[in-house]
C-alpha atoms as a PDB file:
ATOM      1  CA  UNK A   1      44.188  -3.216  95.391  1.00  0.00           C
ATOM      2  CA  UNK A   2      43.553  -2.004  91.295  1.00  0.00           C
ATOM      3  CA  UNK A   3      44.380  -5.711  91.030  1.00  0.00           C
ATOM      4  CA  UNK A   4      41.625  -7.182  92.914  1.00  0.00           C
ATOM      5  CA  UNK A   5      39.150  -4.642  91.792  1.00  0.00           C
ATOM      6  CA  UNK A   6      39.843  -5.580  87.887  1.00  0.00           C
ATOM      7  CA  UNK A   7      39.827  -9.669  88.591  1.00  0.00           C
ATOM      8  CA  UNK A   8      36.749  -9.261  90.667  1.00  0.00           C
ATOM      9  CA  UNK A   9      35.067  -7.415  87.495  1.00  0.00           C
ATOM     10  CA  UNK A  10      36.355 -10.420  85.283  1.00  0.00           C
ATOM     11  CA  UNK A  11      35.074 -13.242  87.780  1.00  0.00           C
ATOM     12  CA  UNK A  12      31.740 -11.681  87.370  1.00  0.00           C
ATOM     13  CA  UNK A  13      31.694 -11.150  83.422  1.00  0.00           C
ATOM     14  CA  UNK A  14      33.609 -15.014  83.326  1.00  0.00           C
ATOM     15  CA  UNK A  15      29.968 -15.998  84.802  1.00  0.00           C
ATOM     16  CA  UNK A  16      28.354 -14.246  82.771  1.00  0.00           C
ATOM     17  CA  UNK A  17      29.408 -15.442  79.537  1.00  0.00           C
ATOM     18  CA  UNK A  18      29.464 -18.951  80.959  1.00  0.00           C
ATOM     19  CA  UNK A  19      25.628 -18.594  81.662  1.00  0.00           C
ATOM     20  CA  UNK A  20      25.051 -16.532  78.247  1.00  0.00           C
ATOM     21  CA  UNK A  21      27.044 -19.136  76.525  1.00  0.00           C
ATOM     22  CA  UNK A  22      24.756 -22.078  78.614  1.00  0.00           C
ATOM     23  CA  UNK A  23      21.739 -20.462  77.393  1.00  0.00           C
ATOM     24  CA  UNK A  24      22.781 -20.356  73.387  1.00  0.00           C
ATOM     25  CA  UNK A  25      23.415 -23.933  73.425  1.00  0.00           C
ATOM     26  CA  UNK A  26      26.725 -24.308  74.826  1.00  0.00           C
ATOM     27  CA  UNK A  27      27.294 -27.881  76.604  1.00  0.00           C
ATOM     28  CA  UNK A  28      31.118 -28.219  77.056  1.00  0.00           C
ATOM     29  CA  UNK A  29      31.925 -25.098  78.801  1.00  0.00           C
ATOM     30  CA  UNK A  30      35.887 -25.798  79.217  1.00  0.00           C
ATOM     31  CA  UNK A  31      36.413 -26.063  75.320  1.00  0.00           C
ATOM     32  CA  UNK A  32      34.284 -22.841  74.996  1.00  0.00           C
ATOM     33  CA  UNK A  33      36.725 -21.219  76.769  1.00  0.00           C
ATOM     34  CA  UNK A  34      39.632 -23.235  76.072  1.00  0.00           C
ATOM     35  CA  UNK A  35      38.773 -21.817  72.216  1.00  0.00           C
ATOM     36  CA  UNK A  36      38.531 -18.249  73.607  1.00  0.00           C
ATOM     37  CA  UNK A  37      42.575 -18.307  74.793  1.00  0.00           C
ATOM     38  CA  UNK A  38      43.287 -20.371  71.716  1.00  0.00           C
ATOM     39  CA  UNK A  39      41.939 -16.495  70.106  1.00  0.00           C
ATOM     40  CA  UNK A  40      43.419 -14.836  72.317  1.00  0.00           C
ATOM     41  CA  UNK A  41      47.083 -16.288  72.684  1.00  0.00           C
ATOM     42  CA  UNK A  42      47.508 -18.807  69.773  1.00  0.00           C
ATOM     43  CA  UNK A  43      47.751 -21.539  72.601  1.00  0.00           C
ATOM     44  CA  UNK A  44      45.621 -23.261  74.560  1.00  0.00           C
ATOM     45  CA  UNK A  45      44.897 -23.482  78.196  1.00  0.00           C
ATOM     46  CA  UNK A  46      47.510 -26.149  78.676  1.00  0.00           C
ATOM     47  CA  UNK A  47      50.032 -24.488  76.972  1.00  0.00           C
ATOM     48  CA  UNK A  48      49.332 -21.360  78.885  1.00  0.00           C
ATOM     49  CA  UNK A  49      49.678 -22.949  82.442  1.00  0.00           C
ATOM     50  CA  UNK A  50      53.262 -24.480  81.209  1.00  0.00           C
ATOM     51  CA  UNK A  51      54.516 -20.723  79.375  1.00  0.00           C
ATOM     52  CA  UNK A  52      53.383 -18.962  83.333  1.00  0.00           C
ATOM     53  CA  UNK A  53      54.847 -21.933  85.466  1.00  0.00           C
ATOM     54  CA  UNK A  54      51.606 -22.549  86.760  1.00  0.00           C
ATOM     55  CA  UNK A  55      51.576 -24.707  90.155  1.00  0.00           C
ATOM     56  CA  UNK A  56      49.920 -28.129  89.518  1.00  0.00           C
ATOM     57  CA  UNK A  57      46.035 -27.798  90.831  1.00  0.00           C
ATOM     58  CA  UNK A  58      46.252 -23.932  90.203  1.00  0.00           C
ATOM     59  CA  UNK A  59      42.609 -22.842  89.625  1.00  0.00           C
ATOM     60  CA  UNK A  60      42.927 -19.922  87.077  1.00  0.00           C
ATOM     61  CA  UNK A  61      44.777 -18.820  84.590  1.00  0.00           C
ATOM     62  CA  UNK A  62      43.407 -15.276  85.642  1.00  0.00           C
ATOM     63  CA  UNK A  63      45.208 -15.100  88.652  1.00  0.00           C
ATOM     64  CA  UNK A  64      48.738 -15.464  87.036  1.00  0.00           C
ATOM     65  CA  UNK A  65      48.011 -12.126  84.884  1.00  0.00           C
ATOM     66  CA  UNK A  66      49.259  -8.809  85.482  1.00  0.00           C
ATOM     67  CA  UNK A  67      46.746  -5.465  86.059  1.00  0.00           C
ATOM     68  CA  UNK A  68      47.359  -4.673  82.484  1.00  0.00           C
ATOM     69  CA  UNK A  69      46.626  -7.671  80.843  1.00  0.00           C
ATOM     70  CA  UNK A  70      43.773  -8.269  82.712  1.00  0.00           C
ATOM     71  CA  UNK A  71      42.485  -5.107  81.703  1.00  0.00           C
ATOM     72  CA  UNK A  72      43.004  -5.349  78.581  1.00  0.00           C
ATOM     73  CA  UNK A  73      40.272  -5.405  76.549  1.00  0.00           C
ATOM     74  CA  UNK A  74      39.374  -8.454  74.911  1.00  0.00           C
END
């Protein structure tokens, strides 16, 4: 349940940024945050589906990350 409750807060802060990020100029979304992993984990979104053995037509990387990682802060 501490699961859901910490990706729920994350969905909401995801949209957040996307529409803070829309409103300073920001037009291609998916490299904004394709940049933000690349900061994060030295790899990009791609890479990051492959290293998890995402399934193909998975929707986020979010929900193939443990409670502490997701809590992390970043």
């Amino acid at each position: 349940m501490e699961l859901l409750a910490i990706r729920s807060e994350i969905s909401g802060r995801e949209s957040s940024l996307a529409s803070v990020a829309k409103c300073a100029g920001v037009t291609e979304c998916a490299f904004f945050h394709n940049a933000g992993y690349r900061g994060m984990y030295n790899m990009n979104l791609s890479q990051l589906k492959v290293l998890r053995r995402m399934p193909t037509g998975a929707k986020s990387l979010l929900d193939y990350m443990g409670k502490t990682e997701l809590a992390a802060p970043k």
